[in-house]
C-alpha atoms as a PDB file:
ATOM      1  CA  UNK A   1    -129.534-135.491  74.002  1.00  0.00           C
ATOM      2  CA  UNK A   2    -126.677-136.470  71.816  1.00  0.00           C
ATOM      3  CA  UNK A   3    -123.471-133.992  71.697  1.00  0.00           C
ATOM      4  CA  UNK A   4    -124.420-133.124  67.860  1.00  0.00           C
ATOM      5  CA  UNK A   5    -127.694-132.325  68.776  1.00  0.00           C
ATOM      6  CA  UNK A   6    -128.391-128.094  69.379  1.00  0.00           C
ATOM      7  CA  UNK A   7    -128.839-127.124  73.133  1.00  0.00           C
ATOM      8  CA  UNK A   8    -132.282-126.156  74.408  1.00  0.00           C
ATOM      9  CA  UNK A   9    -130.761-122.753  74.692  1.00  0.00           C
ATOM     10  CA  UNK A  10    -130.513-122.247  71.270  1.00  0.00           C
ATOM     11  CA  UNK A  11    -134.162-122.175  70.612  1.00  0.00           C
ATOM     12  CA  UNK A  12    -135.133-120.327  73.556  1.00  0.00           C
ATOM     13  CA  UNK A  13    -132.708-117.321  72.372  1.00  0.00           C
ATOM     14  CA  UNK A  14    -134.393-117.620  68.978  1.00  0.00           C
ATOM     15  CA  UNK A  15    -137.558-117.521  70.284  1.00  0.00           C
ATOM     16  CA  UNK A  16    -136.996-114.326  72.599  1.00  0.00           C
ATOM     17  CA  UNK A  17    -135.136-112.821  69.530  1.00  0.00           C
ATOM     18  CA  UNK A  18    -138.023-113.458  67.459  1.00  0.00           C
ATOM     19  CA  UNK A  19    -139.945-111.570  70.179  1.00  0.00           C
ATOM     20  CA  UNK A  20    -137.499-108.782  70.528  1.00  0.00           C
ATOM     21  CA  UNK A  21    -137.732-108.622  66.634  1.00  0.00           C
ATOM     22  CA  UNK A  22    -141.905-108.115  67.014  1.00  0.00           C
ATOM     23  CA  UNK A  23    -141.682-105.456  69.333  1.00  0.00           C
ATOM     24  CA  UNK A  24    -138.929-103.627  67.583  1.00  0.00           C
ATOM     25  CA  UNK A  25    -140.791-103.851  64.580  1.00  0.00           C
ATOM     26  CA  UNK A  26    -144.078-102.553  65.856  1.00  0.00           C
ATOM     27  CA  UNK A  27    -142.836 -99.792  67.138  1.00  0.00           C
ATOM     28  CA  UNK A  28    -142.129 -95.789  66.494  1.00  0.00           C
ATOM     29  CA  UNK A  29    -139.425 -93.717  67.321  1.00  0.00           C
ATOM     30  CA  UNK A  30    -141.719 -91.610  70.006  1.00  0.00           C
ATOM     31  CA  UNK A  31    -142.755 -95.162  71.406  1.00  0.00           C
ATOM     32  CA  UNK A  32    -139.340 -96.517  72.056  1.00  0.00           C
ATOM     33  CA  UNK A  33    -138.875 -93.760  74.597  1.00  0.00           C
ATOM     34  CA  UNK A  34    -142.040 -94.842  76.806  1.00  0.00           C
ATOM     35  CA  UNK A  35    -140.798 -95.393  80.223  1.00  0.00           C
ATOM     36  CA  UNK A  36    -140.876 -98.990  81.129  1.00  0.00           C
ATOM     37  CA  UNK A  37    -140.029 -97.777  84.856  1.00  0.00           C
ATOM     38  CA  UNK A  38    -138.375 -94.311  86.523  1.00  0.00           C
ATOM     39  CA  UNK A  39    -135.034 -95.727  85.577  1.00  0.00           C
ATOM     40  CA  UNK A  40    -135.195 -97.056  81.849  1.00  0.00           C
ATOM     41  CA  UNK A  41    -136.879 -96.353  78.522  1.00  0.00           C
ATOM     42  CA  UNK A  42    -137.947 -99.022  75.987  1.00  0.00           C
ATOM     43  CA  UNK A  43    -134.757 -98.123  73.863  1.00  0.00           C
ATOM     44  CA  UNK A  44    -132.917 -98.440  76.999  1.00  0.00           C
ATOM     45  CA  UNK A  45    -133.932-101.444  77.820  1.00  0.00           C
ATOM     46  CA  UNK A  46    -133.073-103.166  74.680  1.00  0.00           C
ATOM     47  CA  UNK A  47    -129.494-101.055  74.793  1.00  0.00           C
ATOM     48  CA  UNK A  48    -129.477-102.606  78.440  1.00  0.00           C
ATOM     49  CA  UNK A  49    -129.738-106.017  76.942  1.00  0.00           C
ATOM     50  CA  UNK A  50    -127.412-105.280  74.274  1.00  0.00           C
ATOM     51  CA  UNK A  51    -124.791-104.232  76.418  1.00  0.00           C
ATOM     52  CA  UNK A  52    -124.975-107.628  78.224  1.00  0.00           C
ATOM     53  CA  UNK A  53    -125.165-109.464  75.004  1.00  0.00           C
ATOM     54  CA  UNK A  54    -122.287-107.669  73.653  1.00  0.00           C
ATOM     55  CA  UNK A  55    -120.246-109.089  76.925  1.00  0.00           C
ATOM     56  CA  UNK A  56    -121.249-113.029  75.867  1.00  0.00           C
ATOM     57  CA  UNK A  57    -119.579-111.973  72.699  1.00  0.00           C
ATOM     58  CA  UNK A  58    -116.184-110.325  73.765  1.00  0.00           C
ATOM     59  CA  UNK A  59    -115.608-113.582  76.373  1.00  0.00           C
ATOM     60  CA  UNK A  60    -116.518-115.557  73.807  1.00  0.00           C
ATOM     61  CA  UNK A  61    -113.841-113.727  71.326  1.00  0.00           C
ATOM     62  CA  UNK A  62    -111.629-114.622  74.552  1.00  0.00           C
ATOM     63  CA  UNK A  63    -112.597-118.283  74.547  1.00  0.00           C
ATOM     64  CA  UNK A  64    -111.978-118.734  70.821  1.00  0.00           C
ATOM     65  CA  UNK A  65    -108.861-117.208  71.169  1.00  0.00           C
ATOM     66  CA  UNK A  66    -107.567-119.704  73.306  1.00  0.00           C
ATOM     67  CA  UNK A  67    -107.288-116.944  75.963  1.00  0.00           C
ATOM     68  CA  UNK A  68    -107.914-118.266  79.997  1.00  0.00           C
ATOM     69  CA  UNK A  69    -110.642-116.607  81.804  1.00  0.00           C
ATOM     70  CA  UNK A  70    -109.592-114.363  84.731  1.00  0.00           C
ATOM     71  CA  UNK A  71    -111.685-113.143  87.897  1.00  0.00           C
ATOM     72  CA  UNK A  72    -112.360-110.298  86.167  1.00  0.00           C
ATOM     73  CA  UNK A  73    -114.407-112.440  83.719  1.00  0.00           C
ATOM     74  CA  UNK A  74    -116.630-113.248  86.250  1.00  0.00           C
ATOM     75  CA  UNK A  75    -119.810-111.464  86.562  1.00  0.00           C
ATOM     76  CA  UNK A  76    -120.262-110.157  90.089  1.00  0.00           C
ATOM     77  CA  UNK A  77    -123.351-110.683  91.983  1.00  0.00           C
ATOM     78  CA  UNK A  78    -124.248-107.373  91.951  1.00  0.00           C
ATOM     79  CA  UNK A  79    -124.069-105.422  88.156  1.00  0.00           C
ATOM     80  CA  UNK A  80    -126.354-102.840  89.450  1.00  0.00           C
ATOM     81  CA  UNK A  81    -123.849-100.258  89.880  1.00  0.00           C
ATOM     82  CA  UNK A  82    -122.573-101.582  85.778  1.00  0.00           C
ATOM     83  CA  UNK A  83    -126.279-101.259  84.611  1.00  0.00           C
ATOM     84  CA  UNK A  84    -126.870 -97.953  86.723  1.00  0.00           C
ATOM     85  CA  UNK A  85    -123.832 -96.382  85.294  1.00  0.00           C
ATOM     86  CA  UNK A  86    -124.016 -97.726  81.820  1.00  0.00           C
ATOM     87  CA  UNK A  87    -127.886 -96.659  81.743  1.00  0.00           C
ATOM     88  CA  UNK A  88    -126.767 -93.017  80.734  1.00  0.00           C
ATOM     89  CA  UNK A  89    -124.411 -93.548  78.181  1.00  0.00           C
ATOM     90  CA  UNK A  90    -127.048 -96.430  76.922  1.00  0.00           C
ATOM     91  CA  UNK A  91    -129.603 -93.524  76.795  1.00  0.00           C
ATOM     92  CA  UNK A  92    -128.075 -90.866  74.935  1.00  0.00           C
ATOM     93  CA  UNK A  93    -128.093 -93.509  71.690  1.00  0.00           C
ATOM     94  CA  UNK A  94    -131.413 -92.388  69.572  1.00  0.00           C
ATOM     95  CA  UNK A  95    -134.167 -94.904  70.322  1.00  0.00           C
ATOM     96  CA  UNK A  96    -134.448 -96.463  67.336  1.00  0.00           C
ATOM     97  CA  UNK A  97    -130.454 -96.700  66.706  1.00  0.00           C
ATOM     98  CA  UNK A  98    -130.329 -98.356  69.799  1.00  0.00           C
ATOM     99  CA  UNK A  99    -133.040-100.965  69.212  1.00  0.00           C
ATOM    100  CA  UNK A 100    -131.676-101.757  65.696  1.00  0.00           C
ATOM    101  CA  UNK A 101    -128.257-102.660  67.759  1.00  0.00           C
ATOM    102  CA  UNK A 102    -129.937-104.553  70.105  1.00  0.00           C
ATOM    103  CA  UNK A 103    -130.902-106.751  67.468  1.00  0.00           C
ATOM    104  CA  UNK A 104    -127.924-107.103  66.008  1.00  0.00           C
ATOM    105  CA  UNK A 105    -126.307-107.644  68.900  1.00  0.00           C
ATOM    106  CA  UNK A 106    -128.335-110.449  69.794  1.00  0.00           C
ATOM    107  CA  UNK A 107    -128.706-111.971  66.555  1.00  0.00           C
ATOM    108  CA  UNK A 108    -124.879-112.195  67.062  1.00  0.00           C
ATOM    109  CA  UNK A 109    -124.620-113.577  70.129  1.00  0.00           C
ATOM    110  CA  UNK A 110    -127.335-116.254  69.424  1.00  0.00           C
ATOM    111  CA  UNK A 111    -125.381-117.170  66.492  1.00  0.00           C
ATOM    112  CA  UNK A 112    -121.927-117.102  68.515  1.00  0.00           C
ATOM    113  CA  UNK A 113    -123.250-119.090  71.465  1.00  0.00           C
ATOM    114  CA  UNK A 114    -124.866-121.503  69.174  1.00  0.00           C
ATOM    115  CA  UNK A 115    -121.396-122.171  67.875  1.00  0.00           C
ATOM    116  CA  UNK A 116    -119.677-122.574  70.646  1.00  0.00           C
ATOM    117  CA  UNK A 117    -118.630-126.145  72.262  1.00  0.00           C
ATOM    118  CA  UNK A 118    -121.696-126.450  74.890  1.00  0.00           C
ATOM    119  CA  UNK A 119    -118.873-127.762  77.148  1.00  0.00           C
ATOM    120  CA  UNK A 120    -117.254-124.326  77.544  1.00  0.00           C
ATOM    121  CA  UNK A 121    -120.581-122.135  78.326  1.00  0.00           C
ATOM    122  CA  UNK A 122    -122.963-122.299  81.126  1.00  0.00           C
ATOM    123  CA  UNK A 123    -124.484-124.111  81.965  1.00  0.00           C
ATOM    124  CA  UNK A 124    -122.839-127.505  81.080  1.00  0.00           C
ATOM    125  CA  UNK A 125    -119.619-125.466  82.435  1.00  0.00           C
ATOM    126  CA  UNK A 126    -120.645-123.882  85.729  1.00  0.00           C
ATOM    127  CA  UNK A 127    -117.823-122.259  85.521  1.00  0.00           C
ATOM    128  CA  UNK A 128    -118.077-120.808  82.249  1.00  0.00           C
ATOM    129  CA  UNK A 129    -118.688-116.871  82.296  1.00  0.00           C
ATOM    130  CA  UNK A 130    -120.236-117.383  79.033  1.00  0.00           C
ATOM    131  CA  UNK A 131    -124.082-117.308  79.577  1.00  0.00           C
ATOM    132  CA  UNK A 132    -125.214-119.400  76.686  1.00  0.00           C
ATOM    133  CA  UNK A 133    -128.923-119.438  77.508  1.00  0.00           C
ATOM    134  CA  UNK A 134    -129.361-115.627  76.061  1.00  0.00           C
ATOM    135  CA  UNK A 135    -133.339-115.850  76.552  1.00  0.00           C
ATOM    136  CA  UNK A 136    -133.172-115.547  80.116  1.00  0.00           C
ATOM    137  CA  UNK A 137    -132.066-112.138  80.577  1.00  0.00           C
ATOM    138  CA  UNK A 138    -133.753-111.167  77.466  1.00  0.00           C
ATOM    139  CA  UNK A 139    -136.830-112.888  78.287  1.00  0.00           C
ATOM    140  CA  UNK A 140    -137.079-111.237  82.016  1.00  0.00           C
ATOM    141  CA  UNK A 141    -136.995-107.485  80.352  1.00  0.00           C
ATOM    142  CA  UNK A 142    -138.977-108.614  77.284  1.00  0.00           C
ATOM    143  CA  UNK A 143    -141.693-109.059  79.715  1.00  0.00           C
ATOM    144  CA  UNK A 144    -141.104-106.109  81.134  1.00  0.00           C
ATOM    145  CA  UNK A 145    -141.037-103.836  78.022  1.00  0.00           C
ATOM    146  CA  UNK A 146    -144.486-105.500  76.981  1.00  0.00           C
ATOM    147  CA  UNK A 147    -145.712-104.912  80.681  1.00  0.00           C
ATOM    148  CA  UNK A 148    -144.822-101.204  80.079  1.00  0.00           C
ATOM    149  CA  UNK A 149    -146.177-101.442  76.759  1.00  0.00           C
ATOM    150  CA  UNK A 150    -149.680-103.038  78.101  1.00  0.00           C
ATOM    151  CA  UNK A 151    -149.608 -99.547  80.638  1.00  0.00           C
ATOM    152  CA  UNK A 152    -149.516 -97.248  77.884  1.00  0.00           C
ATOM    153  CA  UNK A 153    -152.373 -99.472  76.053  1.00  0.00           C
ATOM    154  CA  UNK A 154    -150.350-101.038  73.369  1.00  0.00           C
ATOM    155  CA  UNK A 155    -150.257-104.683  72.932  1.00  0.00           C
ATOM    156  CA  UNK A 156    -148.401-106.498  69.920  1.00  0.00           C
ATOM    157  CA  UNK A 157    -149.132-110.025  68.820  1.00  0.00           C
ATOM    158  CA  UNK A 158    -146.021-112.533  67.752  1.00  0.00           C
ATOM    159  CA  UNK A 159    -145.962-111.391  64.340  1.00  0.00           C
ATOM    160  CA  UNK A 160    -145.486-107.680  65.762  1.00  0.00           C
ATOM    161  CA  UNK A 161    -148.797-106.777  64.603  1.00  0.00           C
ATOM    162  CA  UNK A 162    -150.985-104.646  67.366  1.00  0.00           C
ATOM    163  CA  UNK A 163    -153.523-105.937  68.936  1.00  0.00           C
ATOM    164  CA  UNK A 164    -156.551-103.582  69.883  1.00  0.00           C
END
């Protein structure tokens, strides 16, 4: 792969944007607060993955401000006491407010990561504590939100149409 030519990253986040987009879409207000699990919500879930988006993009407003990275930039190995104490706040946002962030959010990020030199993200900089590759994350609780979503007997195809 040439420099000029776009990471594999980008299209993964596009695609699990495009699927975040379907889901969104297909969904009402009551159904965004389905439990996915004893801890999150649907809504909460996609705040959830909004709030880590949202982190790409304020290191990344560090990064094109010329700013250094400090240990405090650095994601520690264990964020479950940052997603257990953000889940609250995350939850109190109406459902559908916070999926239409989400969204926005990531559309953001995928744009801002996109844009970035590939040299200064992960994971051509293993240093980097700019996670280019959004799709991961949002691909691991994609796949749980649809799990949840197959539990309470919805299903929704890629074009965020349901599927009986």
């Amino acid at each position: 792969m040439s420099v000029s030519e776009p990471a594999a990253y980008v299209e993964d986040n596009r695609r699990e944007l495009t699927r975040m987009r379907s889901i969104i879409a297909a969904l009402n207000d009551d159904e965004l607060l389905l439990a996915v699990n004893e801890s999150w919500t649907l809504a909460g879930v996609l705040g959830h993955i909004a709030f880590w988006d949202g982190r790409v993009l304020a290191l990344a407003g560090k990064l094109q401000r010329g700013e250094a990275f400090t240990d405090s930039d650095t994601e520690p190995e264990d964020v479950d006491w940052i997603n257990d104490a953000s889940a609250p706040l995350i939850h109190a946002i109406p459902a559908r407010l916070a999926s239409e962030f989400a969204l926005r959010i990531a559309e953001d990020a995928d744009r801002c990561v996109a844009e970035l030199p590939r040299t200064a993200v992960w994971p051509d900089d293993p240093e980097s504590p700019i996670t280019a590759p959004r799709a991961i994350h949002r691909g691991e609780h994609l796949d749980e939100v649809e799990g949840a979503l197959g539990r309470h007997g919805i299903s929704i195809d890629a074009e965020g149409r349901r599927v009986r």
